[in-house]
PDB file of N, CA and C in Angstrom:
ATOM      1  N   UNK A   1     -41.759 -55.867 -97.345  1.00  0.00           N
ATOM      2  CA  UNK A   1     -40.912 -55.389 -98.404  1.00  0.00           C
ATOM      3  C   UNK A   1     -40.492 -53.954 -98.082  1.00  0.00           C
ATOM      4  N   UNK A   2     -38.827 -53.788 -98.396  1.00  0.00           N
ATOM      5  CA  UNK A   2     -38.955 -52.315 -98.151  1.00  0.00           C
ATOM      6  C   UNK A   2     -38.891 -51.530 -99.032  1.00  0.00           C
ATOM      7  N   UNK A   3     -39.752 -50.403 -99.126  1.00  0.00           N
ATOM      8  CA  UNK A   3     -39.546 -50.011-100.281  1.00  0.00           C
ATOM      9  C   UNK A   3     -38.539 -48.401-100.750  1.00  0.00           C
ATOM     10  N   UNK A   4     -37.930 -48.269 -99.471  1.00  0.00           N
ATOM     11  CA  UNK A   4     -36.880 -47.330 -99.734  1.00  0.00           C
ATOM     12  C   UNK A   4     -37.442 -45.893 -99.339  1.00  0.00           C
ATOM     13  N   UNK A   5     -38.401 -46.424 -98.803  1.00  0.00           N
ATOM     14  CA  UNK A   5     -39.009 -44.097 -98.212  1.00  0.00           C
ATOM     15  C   UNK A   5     -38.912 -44.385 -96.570  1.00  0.00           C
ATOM     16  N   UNK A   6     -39.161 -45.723 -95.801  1.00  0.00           N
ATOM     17  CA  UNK A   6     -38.815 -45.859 -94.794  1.00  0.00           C
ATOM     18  C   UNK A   6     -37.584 -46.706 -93.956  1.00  0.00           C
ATOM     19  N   UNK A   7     -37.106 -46.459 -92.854  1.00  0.00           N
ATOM     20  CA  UNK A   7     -36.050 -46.827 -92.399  1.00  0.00           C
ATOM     21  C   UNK A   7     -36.616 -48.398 -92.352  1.00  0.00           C
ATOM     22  N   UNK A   8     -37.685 -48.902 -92.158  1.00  0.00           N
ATOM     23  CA  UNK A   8     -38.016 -50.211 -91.974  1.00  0.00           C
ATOM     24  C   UNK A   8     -38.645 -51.240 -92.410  1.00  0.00           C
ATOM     25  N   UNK A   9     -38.570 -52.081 -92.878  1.00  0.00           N
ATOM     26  CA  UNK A   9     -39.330 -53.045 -93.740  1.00  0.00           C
ATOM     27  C   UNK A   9     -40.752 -52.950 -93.480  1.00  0.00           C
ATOM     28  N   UNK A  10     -41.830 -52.804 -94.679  1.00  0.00           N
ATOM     29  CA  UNK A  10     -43.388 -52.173 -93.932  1.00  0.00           C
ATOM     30  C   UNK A  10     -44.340 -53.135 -93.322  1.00  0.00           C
ATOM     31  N   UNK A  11     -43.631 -54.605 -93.355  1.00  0.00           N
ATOM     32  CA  UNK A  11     -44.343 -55.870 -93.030  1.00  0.00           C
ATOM     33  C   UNK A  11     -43.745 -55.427 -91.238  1.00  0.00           C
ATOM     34  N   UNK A  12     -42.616 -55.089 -91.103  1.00  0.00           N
ATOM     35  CA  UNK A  12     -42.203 -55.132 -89.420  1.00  0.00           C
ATOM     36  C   UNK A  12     -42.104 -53.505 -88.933  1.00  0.00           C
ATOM     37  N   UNK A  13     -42.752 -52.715 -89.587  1.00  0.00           N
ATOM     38  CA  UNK A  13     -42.809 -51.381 -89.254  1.00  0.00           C
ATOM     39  C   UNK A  13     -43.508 -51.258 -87.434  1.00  0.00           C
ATOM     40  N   UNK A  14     -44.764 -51.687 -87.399  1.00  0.00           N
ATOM     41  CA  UNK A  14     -45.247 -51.701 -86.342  1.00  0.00           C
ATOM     42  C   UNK A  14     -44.405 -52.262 -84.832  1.00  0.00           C
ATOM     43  N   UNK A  15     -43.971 -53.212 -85.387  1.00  0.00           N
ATOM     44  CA  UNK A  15     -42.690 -53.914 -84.329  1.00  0.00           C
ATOM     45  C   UNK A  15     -41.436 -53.231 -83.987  1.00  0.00           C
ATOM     46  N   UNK A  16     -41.117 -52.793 -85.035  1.00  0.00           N
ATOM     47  CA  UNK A  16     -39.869 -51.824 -85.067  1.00  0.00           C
ATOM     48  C   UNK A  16     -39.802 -50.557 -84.425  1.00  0.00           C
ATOM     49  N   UNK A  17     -41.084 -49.956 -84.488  1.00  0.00           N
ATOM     50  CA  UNK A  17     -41.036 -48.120 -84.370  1.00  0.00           C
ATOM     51  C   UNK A  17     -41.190 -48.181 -82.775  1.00  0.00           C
ATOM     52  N   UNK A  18     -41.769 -48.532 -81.845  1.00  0.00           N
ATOM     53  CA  UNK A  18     -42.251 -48.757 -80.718  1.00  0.00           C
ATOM     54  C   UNK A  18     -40.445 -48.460 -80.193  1.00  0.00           C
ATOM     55  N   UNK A  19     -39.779 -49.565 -80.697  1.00  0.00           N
ATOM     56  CA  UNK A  19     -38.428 -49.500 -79.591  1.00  0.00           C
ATOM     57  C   UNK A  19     -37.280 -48.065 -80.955  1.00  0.00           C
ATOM     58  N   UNK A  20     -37.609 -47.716 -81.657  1.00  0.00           N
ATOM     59  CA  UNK A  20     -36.813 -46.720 -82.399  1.00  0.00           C
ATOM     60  C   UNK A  20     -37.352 -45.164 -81.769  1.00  0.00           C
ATOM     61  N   UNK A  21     -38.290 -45.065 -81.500  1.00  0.00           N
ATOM     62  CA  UNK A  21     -38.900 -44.032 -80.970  1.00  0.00           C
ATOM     63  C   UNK A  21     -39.514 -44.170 -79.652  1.00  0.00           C
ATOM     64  N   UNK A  22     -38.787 -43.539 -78.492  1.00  0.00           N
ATOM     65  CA  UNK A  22     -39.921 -43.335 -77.234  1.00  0.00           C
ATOM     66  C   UNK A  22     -40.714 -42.811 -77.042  1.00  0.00           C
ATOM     67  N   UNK A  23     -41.545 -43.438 -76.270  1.00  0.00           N
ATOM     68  CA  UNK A  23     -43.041 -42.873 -75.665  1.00  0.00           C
ATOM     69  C   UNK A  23     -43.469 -43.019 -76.953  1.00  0.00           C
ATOM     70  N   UNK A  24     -43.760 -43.852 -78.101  1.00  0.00           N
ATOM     71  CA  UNK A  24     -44.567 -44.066 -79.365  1.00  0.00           C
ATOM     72  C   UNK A  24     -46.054 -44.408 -78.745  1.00  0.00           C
ATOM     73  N   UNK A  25     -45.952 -45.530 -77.724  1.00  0.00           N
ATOM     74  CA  UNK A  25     -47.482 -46.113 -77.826  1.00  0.00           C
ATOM     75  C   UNK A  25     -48.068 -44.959 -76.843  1.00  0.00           C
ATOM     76  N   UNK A  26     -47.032 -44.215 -76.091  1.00  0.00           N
ATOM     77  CA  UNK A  26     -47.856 -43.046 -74.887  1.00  0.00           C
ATOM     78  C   UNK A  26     -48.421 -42.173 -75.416  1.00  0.00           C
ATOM     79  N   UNK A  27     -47.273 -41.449 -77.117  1.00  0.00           N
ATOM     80  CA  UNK A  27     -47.779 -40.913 -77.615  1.00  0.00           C
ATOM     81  C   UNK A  27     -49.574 -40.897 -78.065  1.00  0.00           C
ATOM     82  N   UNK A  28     -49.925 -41.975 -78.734  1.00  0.00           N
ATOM     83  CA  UNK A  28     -51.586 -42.703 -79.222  1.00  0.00           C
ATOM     84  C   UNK A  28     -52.414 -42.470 -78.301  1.00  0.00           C
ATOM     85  N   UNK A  29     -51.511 -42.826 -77.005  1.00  0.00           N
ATOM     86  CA  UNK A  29     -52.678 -42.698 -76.016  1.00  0.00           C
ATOM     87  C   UNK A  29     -53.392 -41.735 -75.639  1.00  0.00           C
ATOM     88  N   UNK A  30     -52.377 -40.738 -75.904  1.00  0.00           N
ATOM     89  CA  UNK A  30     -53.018 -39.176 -75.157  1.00  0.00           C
ATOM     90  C   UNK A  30     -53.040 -38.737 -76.009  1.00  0.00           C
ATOM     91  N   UNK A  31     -52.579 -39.147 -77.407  1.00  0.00           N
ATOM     92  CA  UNK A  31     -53.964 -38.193 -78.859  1.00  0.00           C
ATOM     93  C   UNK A  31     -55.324 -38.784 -78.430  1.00  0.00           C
ATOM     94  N   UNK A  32     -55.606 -39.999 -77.941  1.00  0.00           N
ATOM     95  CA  UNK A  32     -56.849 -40.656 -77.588  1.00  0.00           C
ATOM     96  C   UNK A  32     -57.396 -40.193 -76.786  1.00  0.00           C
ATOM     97  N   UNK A  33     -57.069 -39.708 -75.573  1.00  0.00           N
ATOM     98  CA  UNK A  33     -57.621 -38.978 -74.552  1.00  0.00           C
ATOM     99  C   UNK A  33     -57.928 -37.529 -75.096  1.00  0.00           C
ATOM    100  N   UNK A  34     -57.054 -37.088 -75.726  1.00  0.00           N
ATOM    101  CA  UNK A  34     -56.934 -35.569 -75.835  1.00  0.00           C
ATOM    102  C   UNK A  34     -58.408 -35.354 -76.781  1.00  0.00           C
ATOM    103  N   UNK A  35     -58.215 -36.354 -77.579  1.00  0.00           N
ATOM    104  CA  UNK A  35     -59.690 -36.435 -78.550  1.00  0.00           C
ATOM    105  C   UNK A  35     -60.945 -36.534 -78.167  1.00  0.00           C
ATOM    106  N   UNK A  36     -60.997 -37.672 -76.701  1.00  0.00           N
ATOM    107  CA  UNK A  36     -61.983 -37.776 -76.289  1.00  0.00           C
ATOM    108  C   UNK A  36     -62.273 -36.904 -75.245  1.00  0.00           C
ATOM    109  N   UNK A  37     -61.716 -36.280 -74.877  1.00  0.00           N
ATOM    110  CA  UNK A  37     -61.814 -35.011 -73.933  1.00  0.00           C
ATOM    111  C   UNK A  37     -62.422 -34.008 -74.369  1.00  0.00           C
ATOM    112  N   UNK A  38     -62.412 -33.827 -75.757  1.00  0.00           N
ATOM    113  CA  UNK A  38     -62.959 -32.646 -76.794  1.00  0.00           C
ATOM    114  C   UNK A  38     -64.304 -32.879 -76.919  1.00  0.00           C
ATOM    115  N   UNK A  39     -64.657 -34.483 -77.314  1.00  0.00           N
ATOM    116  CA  UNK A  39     -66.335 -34.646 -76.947  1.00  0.00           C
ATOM    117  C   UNK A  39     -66.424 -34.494 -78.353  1.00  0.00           C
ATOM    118  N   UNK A  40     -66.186 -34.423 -79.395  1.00  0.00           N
ATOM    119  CA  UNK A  40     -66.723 -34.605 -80.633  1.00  0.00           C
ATOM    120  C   UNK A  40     -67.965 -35.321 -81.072  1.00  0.00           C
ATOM    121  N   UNK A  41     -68.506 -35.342 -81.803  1.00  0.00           N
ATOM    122  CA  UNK A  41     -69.047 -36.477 -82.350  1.00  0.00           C
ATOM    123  C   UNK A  41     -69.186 -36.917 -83.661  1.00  0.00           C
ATOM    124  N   UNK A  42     -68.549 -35.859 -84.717  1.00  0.00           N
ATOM    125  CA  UNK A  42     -68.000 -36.230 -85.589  1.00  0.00           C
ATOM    126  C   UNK A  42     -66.454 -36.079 -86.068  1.00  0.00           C
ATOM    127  N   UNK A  43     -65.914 -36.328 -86.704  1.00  0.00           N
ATOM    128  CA  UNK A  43     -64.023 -36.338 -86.937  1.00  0.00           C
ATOM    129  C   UNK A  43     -63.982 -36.111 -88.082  1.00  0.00           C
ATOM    130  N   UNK A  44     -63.078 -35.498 -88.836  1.00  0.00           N
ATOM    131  CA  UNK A  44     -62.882 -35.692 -90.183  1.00  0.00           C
ATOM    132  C   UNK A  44     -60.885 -35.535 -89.735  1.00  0.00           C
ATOM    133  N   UNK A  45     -60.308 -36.891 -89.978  1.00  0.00           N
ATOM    134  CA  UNK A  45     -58.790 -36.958 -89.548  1.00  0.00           C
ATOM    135  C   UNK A  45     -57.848 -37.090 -90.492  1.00  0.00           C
ATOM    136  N   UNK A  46     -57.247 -36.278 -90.841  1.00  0.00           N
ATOM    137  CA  UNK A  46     -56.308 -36.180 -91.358  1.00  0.00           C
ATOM    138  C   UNK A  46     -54.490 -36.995 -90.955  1.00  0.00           C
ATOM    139  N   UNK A  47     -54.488 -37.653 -91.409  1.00  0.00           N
ATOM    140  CA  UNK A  47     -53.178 -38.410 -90.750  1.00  0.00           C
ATOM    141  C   UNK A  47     -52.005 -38.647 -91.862  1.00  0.00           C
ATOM    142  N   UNK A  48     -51.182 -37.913 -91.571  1.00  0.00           N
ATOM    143  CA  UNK A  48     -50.065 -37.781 -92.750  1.00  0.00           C
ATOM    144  C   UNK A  48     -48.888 -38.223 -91.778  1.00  0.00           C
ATOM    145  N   UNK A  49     -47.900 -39.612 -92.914  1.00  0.00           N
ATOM    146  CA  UNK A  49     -47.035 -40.392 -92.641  1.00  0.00           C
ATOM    147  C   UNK A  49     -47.186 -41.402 -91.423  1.00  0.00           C
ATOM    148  N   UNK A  50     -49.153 -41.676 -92.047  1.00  0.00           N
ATOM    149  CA  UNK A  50     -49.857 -42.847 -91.040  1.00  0.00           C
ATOM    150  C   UNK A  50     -49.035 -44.055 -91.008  1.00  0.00           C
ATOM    151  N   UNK A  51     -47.873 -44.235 -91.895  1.00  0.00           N
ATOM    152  CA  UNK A  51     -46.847 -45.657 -91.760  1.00  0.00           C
ATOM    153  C   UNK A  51     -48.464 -46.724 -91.940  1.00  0.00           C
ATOM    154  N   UNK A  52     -48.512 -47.606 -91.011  1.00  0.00           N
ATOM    155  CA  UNK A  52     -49.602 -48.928 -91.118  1.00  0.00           C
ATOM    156  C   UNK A  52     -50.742 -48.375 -90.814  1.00  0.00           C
ATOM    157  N   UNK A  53     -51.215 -47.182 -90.662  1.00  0.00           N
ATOM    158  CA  UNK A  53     -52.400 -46.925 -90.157  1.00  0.00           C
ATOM    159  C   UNK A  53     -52.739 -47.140 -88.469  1.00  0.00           C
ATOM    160  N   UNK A  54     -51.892 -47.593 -87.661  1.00  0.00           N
ATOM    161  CA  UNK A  54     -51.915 -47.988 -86.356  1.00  0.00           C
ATOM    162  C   UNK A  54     -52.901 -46.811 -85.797  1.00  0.00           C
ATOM    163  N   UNK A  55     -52.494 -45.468 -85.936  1.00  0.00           N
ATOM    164  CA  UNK A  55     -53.328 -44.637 -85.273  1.00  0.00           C
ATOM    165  C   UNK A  55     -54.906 -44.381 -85.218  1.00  0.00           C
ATOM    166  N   UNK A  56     -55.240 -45.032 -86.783  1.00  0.00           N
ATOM    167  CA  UNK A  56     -56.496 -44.750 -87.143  1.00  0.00           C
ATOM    168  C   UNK A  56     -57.084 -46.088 -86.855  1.00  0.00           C
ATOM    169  N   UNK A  57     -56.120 -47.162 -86.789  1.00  0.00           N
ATOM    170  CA  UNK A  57     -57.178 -48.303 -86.373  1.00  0.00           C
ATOM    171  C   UNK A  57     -57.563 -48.094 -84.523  1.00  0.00           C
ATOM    172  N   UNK A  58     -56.458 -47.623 -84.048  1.00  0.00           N
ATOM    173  CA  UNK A  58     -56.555 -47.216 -82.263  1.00  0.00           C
ATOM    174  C   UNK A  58     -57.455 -46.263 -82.331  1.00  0.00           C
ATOM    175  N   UNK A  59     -57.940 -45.130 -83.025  1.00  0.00           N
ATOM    176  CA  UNK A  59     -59.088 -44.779 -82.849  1.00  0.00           C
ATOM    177  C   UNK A  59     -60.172 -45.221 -82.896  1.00  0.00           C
ATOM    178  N   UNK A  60     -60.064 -45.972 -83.867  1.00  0.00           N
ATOM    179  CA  UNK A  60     -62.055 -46.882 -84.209  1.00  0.00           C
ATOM    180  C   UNK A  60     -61.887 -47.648 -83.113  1.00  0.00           C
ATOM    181  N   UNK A  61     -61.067 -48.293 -82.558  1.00  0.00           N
ATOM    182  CA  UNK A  61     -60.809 -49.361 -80.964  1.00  0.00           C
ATOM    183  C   UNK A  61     -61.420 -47.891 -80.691  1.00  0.00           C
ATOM    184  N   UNK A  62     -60.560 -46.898 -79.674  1.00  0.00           N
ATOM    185  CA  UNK A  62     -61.558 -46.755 -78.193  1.00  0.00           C
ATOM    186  C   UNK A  62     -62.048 -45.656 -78.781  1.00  0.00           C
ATOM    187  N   UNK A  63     -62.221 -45.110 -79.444  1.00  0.00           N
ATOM    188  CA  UNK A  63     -63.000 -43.574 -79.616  1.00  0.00           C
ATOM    189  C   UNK A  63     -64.716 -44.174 -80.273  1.00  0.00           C
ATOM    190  N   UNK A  64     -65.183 -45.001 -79.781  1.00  0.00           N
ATOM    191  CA  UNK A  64     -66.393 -45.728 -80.249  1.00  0.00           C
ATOM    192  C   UNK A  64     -67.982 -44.499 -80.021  1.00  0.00           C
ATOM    193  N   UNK A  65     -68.666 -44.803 -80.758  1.00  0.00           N
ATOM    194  CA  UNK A  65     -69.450 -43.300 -80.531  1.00  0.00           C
ATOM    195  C   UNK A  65     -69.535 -41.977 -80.966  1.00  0.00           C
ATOM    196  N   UNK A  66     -67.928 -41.967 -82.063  1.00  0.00           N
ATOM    197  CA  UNK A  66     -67.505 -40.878 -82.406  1.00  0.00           C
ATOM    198  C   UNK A  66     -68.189 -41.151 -84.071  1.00  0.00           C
ATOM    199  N   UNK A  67     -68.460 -40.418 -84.619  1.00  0.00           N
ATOM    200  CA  UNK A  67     -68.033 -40.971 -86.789  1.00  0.00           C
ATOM    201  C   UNK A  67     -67.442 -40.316 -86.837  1.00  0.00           C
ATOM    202  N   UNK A  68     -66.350 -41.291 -87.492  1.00  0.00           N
ATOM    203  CA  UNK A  68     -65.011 -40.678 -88.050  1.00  0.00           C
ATOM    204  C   UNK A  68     -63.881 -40.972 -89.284  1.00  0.00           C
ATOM    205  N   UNK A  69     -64.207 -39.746 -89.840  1.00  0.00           N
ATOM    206  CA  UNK A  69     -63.544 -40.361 -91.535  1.00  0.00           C
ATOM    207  C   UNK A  69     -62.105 -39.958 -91.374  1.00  0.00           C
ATOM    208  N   UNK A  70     -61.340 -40.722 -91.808  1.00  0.00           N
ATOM    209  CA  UNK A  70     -60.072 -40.434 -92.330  1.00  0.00           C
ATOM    210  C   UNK A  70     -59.405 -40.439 -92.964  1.00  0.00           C
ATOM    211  N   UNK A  71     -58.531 -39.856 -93.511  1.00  0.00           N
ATOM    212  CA  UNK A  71     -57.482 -39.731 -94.794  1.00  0.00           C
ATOM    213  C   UNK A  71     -56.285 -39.724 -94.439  1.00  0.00           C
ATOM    214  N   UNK A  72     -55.667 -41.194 -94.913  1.00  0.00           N
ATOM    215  CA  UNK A  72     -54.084 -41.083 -94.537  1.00  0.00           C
ATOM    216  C   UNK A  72     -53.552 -41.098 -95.870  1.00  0.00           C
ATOM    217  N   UNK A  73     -51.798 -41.148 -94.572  1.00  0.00           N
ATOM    218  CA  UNK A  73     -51.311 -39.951 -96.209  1.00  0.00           C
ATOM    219  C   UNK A  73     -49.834 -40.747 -95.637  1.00  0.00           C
ATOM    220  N   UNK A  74     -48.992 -41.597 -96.229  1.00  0.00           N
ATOM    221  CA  UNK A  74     -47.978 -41.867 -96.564  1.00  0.00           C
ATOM    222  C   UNK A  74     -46.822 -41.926 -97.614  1.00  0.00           C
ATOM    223  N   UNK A  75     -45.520 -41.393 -97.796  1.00  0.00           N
ATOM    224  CA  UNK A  75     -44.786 -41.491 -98.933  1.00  0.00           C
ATOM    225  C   UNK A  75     -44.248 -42.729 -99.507  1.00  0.00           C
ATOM    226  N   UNK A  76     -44.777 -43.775 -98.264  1.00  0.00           N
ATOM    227  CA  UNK A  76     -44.511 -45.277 -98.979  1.00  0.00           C
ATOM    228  C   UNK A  76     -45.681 -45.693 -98.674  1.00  0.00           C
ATOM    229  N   UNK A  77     -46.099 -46.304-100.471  1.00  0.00           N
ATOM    230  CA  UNK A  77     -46.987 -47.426-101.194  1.00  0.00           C
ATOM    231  C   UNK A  77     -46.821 -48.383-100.362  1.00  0.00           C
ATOM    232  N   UNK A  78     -46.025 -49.052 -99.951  1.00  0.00           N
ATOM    233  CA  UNK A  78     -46.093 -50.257 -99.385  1.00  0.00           C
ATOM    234  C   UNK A  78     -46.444 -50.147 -98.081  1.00  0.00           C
ATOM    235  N   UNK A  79     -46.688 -49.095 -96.874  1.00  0.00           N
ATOM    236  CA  UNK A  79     -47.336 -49.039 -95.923  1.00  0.00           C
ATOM    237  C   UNK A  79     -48.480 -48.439 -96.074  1.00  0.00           C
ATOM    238  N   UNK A  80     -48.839 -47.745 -97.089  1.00  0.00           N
ATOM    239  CA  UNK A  80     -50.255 -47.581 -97.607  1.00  0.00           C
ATOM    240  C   UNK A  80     -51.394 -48.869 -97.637  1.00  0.00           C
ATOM    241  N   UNK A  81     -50.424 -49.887 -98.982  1.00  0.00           N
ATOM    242  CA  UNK A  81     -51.277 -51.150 -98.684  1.00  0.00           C
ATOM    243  C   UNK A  81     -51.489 -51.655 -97.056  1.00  0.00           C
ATOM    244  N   UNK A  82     -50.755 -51.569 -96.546  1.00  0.00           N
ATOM    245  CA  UNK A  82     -50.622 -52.749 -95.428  1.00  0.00           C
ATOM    246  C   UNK A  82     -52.023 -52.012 -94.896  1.00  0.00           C
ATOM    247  N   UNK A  83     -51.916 -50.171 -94.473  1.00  0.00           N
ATOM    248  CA  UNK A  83     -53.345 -49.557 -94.227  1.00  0.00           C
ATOM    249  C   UNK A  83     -54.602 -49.951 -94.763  1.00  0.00           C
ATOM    250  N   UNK A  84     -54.376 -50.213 -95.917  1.00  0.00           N
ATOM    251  CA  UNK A  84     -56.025 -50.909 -96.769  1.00  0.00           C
ATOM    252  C   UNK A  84     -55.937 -51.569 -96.197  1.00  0.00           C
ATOM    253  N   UNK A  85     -55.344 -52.487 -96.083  1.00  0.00           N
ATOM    254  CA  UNK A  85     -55.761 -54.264 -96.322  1.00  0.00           C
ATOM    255  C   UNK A  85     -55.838 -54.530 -94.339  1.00  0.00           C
ATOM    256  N   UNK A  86     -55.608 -53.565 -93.635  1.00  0.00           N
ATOM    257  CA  UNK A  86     -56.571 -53.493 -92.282  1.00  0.00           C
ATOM    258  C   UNK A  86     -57.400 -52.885 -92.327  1.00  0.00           C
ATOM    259  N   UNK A  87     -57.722 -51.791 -92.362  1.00  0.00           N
ATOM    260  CA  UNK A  87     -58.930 -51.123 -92.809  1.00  0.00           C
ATOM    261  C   UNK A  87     -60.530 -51.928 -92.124  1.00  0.00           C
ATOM    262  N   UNK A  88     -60.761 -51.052 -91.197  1.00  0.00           N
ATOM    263  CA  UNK A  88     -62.408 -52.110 -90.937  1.00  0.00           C
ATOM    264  C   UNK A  88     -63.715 -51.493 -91.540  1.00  0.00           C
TER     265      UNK A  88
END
């Protein structure tokens, strides 16, 4: 459904942004590296206009070892839900 704060319907957001924006998935990657390079071992992440949450679920994938809380922050409700309702 779209709900009018993003250019893209929030059910095909993830599909969409990849070819609307370059270097999107290169981007993730080397916040991923850049993170794990730092050696943390705890996170507290702040993620504003997380769209589906993609970033924060690619962290719990490879940043394993880390605890890490996060707070996302979108101006559309309807990619908010889609974030809950992945959520692990």
């Amino acid at each position: 459904m779209r709900d009018n704060m993003s250019a893209f319907n929030s059910f095909e957001y993830d599909s969409k942004i990849s070819s609307a924006l370059p270097y999107y998935e290169e981007f993730h990657s080397q916040v991923m590296d850049m993170v794990r390079a730092m050696n943390f071992k705890k996170i507290n992440w702040l993620d504003t206009g997380c769209g589906t949450g993609k970033t924060a679920r690619k962290a719990l994938a490879e940043l394993s070892g880390m605890e890490i809380t996060f707070t996302l922050c979108d101006i559309s409700g309807e990619m908010l839900k889609i974030a809950r309702g992945m959520a692990c």
